[in-house]
C-alpha atoms as a PDB file:
ATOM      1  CA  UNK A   1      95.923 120.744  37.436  1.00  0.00           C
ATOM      2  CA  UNK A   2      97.092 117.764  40.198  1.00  0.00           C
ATOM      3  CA  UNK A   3     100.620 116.332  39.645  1.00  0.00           C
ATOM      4  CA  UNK A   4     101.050 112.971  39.684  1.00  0.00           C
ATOM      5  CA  UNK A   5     103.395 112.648  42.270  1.00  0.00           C
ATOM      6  CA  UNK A   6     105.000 109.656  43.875  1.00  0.00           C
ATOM      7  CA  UNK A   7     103.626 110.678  46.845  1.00  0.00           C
ATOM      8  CA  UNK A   8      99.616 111.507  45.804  1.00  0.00           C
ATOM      9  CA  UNK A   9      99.919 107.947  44.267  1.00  0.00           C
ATOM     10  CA  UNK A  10     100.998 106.264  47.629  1.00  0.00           C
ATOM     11  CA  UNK A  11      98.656 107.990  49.081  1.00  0.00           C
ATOM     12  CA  UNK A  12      95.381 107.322  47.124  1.00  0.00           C
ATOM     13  CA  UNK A  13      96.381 103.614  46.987  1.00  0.00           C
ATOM     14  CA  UNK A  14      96.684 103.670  51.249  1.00  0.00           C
ATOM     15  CA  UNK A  15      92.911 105.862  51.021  1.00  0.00           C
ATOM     16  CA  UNK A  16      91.700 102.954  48.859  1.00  0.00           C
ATOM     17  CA  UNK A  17      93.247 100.275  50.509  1.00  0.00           C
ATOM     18  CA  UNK A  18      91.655 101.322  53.825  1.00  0.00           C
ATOM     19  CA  UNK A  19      88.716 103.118  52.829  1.00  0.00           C
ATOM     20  CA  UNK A  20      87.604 101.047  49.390  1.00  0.00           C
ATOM     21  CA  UNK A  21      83.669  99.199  49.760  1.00  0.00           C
ATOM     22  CA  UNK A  22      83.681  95.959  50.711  1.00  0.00           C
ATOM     23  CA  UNK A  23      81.382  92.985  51.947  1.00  0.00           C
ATOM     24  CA  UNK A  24      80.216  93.038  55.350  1.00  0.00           C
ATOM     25  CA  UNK A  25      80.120  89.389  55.957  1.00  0.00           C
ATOM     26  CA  UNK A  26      83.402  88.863  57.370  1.00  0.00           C
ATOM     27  CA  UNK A  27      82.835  91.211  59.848  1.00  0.00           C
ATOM     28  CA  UNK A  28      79.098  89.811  60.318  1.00  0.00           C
ATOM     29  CA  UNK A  29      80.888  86.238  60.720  1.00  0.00           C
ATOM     30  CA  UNK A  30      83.455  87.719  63.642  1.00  0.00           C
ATOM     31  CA  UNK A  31      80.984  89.186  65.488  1.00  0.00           C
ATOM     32  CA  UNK A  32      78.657  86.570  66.444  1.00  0.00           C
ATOM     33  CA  UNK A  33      81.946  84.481  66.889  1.00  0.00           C
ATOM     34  CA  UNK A  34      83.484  86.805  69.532  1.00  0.00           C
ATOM     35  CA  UNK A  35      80.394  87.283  70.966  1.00  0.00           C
ATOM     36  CA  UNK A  36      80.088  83.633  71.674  1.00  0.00           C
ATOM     37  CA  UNK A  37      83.528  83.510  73.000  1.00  0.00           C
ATOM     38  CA  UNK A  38      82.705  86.116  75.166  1.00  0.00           C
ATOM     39  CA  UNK A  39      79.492  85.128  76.617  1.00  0.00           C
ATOM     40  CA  UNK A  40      80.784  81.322  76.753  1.00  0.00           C
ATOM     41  CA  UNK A  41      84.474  81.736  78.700  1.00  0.00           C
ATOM     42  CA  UNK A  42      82.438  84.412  81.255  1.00  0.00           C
ATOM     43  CA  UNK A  43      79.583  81.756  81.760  1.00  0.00           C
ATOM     44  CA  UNK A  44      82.600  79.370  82.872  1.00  0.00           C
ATOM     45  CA  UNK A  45      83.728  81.743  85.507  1.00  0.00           C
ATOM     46  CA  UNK A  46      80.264  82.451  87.184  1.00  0.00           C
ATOM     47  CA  UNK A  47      80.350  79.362  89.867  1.00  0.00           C
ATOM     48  CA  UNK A  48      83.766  80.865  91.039  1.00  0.00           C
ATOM     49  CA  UNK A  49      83.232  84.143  90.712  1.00  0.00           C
ATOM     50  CA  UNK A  50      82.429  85.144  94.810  1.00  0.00           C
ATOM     51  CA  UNK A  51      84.674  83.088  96.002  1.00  0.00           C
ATOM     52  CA  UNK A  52      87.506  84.479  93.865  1.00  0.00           C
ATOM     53  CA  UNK A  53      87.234  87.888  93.002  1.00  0.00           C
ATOM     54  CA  UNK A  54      84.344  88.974  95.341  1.00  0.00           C
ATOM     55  CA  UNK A  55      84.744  91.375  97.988  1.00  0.00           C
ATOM     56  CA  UNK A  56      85.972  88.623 100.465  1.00  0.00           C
ATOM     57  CA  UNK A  57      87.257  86.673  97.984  1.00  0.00           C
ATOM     58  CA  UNK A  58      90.083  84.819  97.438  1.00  0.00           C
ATOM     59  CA  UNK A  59      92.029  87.766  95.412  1.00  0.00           C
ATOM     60  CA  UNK A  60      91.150  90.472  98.199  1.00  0.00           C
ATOM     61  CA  UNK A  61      92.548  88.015 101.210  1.00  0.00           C
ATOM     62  CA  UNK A  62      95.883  87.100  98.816  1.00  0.00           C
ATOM     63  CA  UNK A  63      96.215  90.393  96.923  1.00  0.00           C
ATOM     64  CA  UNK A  64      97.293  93.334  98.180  1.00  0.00           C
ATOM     65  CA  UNK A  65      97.097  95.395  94.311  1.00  0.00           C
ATOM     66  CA  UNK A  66      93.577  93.630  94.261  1.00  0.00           C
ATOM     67  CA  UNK A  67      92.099  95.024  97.410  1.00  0.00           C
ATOM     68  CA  UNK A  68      91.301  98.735  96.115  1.00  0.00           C
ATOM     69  CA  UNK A  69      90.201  96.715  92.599  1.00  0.00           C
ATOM     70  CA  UNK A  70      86.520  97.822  91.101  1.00  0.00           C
ATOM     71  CA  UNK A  71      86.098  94.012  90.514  1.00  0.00           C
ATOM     72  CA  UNK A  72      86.163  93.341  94.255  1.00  0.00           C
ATOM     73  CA  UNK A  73      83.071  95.768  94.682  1.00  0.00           C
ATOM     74  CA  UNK A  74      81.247  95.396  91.673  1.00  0.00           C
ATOM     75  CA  UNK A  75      81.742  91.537  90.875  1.00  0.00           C
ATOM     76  CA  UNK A  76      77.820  90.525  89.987  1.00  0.00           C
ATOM     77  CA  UNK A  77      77.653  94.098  88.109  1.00  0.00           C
ATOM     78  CA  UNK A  78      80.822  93.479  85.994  1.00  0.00           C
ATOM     79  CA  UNK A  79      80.304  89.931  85.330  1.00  0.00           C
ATOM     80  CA  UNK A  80      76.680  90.531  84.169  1.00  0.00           C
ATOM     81  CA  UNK A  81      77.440  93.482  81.799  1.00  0.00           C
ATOM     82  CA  UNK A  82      79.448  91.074  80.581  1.00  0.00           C
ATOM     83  CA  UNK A  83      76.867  88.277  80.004  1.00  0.00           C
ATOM     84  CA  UNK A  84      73.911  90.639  78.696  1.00  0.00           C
ATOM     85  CA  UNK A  85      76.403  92.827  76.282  1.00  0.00           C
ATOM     86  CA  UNK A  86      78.043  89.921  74.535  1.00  0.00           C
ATOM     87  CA  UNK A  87      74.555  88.183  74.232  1.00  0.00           C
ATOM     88  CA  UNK A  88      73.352  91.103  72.726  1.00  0.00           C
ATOM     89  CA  UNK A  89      76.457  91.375  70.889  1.00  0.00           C
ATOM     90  CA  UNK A  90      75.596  87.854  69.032  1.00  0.00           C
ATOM     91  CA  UNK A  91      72.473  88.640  68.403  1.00  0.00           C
ATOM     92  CA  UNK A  92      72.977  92.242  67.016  1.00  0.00           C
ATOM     93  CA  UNK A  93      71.062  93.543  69.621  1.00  0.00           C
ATOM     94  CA  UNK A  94      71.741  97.522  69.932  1.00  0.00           C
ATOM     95  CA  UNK A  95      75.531  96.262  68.492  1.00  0.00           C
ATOM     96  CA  UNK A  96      77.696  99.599  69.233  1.00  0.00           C
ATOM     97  CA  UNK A  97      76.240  99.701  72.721  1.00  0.00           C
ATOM     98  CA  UNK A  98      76.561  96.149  73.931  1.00  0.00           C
ATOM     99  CA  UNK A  99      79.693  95.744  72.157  1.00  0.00           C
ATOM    100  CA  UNK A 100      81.143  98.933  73.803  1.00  0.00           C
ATOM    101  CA  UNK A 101      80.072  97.930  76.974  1.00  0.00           C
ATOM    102  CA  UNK A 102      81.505  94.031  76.877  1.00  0.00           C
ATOM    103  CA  UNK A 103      84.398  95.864  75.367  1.00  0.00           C
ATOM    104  CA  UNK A 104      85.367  97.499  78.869  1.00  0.00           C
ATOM    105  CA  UNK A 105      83.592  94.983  80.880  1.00  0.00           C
ATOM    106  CA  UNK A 106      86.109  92.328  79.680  1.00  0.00           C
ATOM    107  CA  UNK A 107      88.579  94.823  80.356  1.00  0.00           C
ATOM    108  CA  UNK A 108      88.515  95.524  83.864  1.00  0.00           C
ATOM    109  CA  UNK A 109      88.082  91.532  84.464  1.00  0.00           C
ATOM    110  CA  UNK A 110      91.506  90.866  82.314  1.00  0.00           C
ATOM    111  CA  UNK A 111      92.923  94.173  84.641  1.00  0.00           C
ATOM    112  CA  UNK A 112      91.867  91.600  87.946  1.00  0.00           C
ATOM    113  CA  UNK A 113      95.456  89.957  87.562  1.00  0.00           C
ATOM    114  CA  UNK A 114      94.008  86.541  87.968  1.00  0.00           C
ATOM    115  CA  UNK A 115      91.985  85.222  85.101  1.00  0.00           C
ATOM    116  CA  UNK A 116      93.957  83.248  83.292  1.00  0.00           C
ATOM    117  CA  UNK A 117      93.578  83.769  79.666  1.00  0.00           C
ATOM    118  CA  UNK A 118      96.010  83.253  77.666  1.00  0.00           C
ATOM    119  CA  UNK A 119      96.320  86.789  75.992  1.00  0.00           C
ATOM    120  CA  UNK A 120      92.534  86.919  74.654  1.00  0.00           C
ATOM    121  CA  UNK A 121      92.045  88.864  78.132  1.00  0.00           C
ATOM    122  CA  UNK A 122      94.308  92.314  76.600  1.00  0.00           C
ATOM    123  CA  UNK A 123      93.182  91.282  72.684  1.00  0.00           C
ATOM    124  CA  UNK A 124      89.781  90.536  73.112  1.00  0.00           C
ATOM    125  CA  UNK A 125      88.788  94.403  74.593  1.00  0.00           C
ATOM    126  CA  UNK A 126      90.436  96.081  71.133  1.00  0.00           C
ATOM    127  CA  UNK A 127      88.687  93.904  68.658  1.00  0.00           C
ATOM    128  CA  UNK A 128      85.712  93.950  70.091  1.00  0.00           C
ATOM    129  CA  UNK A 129      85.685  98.096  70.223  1.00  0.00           C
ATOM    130  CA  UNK A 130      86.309  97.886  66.491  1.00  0.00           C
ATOM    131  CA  UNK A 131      83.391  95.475  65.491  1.00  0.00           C
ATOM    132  CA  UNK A 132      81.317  97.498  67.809  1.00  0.00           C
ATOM    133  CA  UNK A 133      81.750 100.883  65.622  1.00  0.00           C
ATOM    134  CA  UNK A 134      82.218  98.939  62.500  1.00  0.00           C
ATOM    135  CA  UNK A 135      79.423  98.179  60.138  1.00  0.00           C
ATOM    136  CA  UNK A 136      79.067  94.334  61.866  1.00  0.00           C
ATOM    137  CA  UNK A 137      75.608  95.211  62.887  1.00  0.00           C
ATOM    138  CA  UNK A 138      74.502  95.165  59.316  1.00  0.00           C
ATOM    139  CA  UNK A 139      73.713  91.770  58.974  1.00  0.00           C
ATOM    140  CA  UNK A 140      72.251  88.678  60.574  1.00  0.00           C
ATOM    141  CA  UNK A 141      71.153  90.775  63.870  1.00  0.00           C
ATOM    142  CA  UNK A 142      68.530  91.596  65.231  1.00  0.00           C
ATOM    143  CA  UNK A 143      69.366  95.742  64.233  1.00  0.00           C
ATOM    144  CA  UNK A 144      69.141  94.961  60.966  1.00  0.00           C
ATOM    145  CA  UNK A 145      65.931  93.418  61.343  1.00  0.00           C
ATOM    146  CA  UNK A 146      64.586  96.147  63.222  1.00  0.00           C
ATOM    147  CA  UNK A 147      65.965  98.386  60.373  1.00  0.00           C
ATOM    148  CA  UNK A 148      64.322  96.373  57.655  1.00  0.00           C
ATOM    149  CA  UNK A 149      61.236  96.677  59.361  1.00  0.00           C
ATOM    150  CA  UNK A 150      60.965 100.358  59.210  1.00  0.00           C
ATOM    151  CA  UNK A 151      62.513 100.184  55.587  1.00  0.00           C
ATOM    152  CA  UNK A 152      66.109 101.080  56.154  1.00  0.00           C
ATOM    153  CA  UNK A 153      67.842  98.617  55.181  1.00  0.00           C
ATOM    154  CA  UNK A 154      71.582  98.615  56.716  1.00  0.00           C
ATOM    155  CA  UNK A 155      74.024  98.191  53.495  1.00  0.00           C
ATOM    156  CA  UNK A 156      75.715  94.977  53.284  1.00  0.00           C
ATOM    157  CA  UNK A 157      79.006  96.793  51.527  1.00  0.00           C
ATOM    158  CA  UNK A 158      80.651  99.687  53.582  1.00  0.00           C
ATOM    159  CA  UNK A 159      84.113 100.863  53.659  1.00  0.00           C
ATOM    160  CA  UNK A 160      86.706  98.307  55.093  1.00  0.00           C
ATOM    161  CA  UNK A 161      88.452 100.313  57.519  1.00  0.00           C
ATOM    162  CA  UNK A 162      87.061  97.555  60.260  1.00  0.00           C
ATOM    163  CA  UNK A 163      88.216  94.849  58.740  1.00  0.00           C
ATOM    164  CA  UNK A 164      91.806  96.383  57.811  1.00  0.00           C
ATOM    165  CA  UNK A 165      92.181  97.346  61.336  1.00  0.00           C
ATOM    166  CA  UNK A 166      91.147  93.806  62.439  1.00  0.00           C
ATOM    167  CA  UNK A 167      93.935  92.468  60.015  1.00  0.00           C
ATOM    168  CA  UNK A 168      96.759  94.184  60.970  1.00  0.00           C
ATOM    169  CA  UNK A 169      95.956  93.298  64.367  1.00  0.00           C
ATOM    170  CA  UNK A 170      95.603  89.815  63.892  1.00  0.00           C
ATOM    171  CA  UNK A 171      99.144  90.284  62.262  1.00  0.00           C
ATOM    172  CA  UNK A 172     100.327  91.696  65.055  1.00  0.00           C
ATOM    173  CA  UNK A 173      99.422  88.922  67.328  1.00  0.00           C
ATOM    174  CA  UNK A 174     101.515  86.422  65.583  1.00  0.00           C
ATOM    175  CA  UNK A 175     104.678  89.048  65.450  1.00  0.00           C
ATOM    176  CA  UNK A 176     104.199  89.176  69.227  1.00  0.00           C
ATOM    177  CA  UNK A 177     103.450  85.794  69.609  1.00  0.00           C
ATOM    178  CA  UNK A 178     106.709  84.297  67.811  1.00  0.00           C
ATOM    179  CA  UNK A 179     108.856  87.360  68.239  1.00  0.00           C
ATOM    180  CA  UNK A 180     110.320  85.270  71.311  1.00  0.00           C
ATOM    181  CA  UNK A 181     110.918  81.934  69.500  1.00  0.00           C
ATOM    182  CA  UNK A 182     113.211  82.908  67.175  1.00  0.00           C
ATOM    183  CA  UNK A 183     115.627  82.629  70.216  1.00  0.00           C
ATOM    184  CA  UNK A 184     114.127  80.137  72.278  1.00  0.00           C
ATOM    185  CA  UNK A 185     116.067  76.811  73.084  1.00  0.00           C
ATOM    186  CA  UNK A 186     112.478  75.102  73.467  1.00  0.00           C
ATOM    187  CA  UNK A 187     111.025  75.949  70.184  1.00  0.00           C
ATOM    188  CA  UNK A 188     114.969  75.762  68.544  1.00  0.00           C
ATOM    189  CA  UNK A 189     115.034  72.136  69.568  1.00  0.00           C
ATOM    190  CA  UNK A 190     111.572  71.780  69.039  1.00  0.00           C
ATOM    191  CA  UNK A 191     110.568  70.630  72.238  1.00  0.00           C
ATOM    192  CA  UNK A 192     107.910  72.876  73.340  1.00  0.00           C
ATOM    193  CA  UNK A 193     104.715  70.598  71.313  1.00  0.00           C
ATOM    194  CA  UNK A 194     106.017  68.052  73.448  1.00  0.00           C
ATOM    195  CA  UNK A 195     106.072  69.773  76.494  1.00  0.00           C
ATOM    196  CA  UNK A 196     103.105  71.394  76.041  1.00  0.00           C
ATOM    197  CA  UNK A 197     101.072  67.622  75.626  1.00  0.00           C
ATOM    198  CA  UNK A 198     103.483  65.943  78.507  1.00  0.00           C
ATOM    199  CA  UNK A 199     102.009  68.632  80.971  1.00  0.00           C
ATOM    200  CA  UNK A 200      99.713  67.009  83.658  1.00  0.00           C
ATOM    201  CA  UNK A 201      98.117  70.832  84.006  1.00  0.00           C
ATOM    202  CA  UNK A 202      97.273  71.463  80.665  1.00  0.00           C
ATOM    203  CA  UNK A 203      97.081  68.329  78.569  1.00  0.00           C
ATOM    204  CA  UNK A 204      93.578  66.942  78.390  1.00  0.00           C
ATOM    205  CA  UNK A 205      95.040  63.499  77.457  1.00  0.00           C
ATOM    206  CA  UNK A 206      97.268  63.218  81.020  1.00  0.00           C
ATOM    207  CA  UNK A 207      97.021  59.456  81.095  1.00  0.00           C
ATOM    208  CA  UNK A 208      98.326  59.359  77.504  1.00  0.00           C
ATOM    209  CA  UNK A 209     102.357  58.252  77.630  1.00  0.00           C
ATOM    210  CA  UNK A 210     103.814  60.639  74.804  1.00  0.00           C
ATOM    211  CA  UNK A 211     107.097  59.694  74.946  1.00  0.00           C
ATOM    212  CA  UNK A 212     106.599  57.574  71.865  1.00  0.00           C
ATOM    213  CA  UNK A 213     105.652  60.203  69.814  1.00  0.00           C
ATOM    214  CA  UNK A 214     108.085  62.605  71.033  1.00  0.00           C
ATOM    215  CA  UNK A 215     109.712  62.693  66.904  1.00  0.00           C
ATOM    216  CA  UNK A 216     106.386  63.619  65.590  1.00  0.00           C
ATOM    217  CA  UNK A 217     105.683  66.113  68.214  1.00  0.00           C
ATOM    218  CA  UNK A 218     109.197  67.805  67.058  1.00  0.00           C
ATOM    219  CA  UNK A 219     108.240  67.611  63.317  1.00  0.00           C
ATOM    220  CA  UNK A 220     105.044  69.596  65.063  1.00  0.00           C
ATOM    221  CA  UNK A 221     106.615  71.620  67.021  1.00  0.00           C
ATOM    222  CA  UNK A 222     109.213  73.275  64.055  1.00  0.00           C
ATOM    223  CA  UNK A 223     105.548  73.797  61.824  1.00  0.00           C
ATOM    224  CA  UNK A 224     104.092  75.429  64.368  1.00  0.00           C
ATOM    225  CA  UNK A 225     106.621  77.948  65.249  1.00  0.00           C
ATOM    226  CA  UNK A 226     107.564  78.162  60.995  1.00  0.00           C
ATOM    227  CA  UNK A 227     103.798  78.762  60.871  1.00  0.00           C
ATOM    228  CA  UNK A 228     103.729  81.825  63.517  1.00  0.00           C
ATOM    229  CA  UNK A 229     107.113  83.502  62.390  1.00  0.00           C
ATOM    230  CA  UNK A 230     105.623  83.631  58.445  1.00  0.00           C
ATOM    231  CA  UNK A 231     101.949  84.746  59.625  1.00  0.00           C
ATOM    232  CA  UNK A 232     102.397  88.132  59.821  1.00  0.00           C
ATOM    233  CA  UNK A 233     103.949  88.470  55.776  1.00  0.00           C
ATOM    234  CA  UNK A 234     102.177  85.552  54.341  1.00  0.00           C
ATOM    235  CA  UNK A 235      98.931  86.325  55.300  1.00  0.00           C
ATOM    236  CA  UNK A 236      99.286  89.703  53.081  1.00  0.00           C
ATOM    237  CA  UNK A 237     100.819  87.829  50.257  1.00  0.00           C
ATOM    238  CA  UNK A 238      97.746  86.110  47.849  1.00  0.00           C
ATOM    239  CA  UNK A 239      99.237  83.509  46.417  1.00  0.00           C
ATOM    240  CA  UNK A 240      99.911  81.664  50.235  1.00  0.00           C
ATOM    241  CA  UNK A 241      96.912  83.902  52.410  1.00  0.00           C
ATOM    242  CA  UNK A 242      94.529  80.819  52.066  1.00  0.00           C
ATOM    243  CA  UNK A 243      96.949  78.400  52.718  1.00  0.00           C
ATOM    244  CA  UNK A 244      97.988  80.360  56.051  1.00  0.00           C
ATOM    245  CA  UNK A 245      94.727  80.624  56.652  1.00  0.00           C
ATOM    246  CA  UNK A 246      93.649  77.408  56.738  1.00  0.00           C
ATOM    247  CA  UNK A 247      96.468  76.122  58.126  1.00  0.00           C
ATOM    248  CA  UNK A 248      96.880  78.476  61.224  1.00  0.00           C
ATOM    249  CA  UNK A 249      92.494  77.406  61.532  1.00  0.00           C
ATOM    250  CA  UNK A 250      94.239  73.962  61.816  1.00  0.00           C
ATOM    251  CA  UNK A 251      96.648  74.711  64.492  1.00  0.00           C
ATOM    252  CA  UNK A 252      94.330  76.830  66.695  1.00  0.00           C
ATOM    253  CA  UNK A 253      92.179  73.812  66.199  1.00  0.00           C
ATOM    254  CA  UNK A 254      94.243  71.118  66.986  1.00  0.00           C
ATOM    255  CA  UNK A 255      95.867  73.257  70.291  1.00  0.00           C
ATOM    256  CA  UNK A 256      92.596  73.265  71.057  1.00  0.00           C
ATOM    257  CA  UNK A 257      91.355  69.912  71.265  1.00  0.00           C
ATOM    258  CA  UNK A 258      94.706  68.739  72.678  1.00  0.00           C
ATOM    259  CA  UNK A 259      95.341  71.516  75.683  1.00  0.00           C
ATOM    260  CA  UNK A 260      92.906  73.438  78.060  1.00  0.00           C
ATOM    261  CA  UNK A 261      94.316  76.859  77.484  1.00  0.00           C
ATOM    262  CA  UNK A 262      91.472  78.831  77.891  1.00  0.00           C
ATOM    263  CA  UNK A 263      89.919  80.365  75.010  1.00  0.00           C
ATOM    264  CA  UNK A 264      92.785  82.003  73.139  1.00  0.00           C
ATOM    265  CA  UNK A 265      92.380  79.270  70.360  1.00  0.00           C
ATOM    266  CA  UNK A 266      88.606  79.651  69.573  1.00  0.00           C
ATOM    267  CA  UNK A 267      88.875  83.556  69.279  1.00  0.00           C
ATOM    268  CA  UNK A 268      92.091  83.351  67.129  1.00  0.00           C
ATOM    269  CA  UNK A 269      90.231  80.568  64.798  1.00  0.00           C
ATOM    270  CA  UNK A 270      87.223  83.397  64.661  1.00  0.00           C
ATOM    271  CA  UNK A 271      89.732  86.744  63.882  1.00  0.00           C
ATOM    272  CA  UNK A 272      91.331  84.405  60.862  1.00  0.00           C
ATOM    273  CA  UNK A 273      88.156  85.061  59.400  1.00  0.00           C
ATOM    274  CA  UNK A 274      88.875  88.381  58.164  1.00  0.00           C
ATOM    275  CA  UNK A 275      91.557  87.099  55.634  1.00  0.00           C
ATOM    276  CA  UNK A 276      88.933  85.130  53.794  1.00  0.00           C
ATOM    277  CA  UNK A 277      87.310  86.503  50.749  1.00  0.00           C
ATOM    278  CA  UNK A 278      83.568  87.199  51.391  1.00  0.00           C
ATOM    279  CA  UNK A 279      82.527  84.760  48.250  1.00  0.00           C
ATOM    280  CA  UNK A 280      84.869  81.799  50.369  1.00  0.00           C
ATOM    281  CA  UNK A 281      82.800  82.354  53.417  1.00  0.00           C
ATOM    282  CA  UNK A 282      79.172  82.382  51.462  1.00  0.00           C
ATOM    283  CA  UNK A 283      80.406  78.928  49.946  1.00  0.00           C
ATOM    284  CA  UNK A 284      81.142  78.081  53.429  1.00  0.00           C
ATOM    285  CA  UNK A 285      78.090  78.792  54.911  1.00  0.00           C
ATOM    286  CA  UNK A 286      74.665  76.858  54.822  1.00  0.00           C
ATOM    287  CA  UNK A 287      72.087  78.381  52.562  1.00  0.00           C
ATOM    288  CA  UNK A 288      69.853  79.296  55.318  1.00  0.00           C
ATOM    289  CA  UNK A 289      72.740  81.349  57.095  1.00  0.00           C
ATOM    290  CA  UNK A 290      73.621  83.782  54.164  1.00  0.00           C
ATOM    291  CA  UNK A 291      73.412  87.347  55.094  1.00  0.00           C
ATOM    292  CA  UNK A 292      69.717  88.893  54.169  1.00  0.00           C
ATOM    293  CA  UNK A 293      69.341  90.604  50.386  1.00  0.00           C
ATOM    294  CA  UNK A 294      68.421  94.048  50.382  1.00  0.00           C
ATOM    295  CA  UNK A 295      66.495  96.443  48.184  1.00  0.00           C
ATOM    296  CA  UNK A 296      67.968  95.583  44.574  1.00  0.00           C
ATOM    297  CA  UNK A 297      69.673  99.206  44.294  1.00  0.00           C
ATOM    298  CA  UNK A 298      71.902  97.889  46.654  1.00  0.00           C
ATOM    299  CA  UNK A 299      75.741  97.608  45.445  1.00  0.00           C
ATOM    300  CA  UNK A 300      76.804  94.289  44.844  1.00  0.00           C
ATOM    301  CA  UNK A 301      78.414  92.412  47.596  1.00  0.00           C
END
């Protein structure tokens, strides 16, 4: 006979927190977005790619930590793992494989000490090993297909280990990302939007005077950083996750189409996803793009 401990209760609700069924289609959903935002921000470096971090590139003549760098060597080999594996990757093509291999492609390219990316560069390596051994290949790929085909169909509930580990890291990126802001004089007199927009470099409206707007971008600048320092509890909490979510969606978004800083804000908008219930993303989604039905002994999704 068990006792029903504190303890043995804490622990079976952490087992079925982490290990409980679940849909698939989040994950489904993040993979073919970070494999787009894979292939697409590589694609963007291939014209440059010699020239900079080629064997007598630009790096290797500047950089004296760069010289000895597999990069410098291997620059067509790296760069087209990383094409092929995060094509495959969107597709569901041979999923743990390609995603694996992106995985450390992307790695040793962030390692190079020049491409600027924002952060995705150190995130983008971990998530992407965790879709790759997850169940993401179950759906809307080219695996699951194949599997269909030969009558094993991939389930479209597994246990949501995946997607738990893809929350708390998502959480994660918002405690490290506004850890520093609490303490800032920038984002304390909320002039960091501003700054941000009045930047020749990165604002893609440089012609733009923004001096008029200077109290709205304040009013922007305190959401944003009220928005960042709350992420990491309210996205846990019910009654305010959609609202977060939503709204954070917003503020990648609008980052986005206001400042060129590289792809950080189209792979953040994509990792959201995993907050969403799976129902919220099927209402979301055209018909025609709802995950495949299986054999009707399948669970329910």
């Amino acid at each position: 006979m068990t006792r029903d401990t504190a303890p043995a209760r804490i622990e079976a609700r952490l087992t079925e927190w982490f290990f409980a069924e679940a849909s698939i289609t989040p994950l489904v959903v993040v993979r073919v977005g970070l494999g787009l935002v894979a292939f697409w921000s590589t694609v963007g470096y291939l014209p440059h790619m010699e020239w900079l971090w080629g064997e007598h590139g630009f790096l290797a003549e500047s950089l004296v930590s760069y010289r000895t760098h597999p990069l410098r060597f291997h620059t067509d080999a790296v760069f087209g793992a990383i094409v092929v594996s995060s094509a495959c990757l969107t597709i569901g093509l041979a999923t743990r494989l390609s995603g694996l291999i992106a995985a450390v492609s992307m790695a040793v390219l962030g390692s190079s000490g020049y491409a600027h990316t924002w952060g995705w560069g150190t995130v983008m390596p971990a998530v992407l090993v965790i879709i790759a051994l997850s169940p993401a290949r179950n759906g809307w790929s080219v695996d699951a297909w194949w599997a269909a085909r030969r009558g094993a169909w991939l389930p479209l509930v597994a246990p949501r280990w995946a997607l738990r580990l893809l929350q708390v890291h998502v959480a994660v990126v918002y405690l490290s990302a506004s850890w520093h802001r609490v303490n800032d004089r920038g984002w304390i007199h909320g002039e960091m939007v501003y700054a941000a927009f009045a930047n020749g470099m990165y604002s893609r409206y440089p012609y733009v005077d923004p001096q008029p707007f200077k109290p709205v971008f304040r009013v922007l600048s305190y959401i944003t950083e009220w928005l960042e320092v709350t992420a990491p509890v309210a996205l846990w909490w019910r009654p305010t996750r959609m609202v977060y979510v939503f709204a954070l969606m917003g503020l990648h978004l609008g980052l986005e189409v206001s400042a060129i800083v590289g792809w950080w804000q189209p792979m953040m908008i994509v990792l959201l996803v995993v907050f969403l219930p799976p129902r919220w993303i099927r209402r979301l989604l055209p018909s025609a793009m709802q995950p495949a039905d299986g054999p009707p002994d399948l669970p329910e999704r």
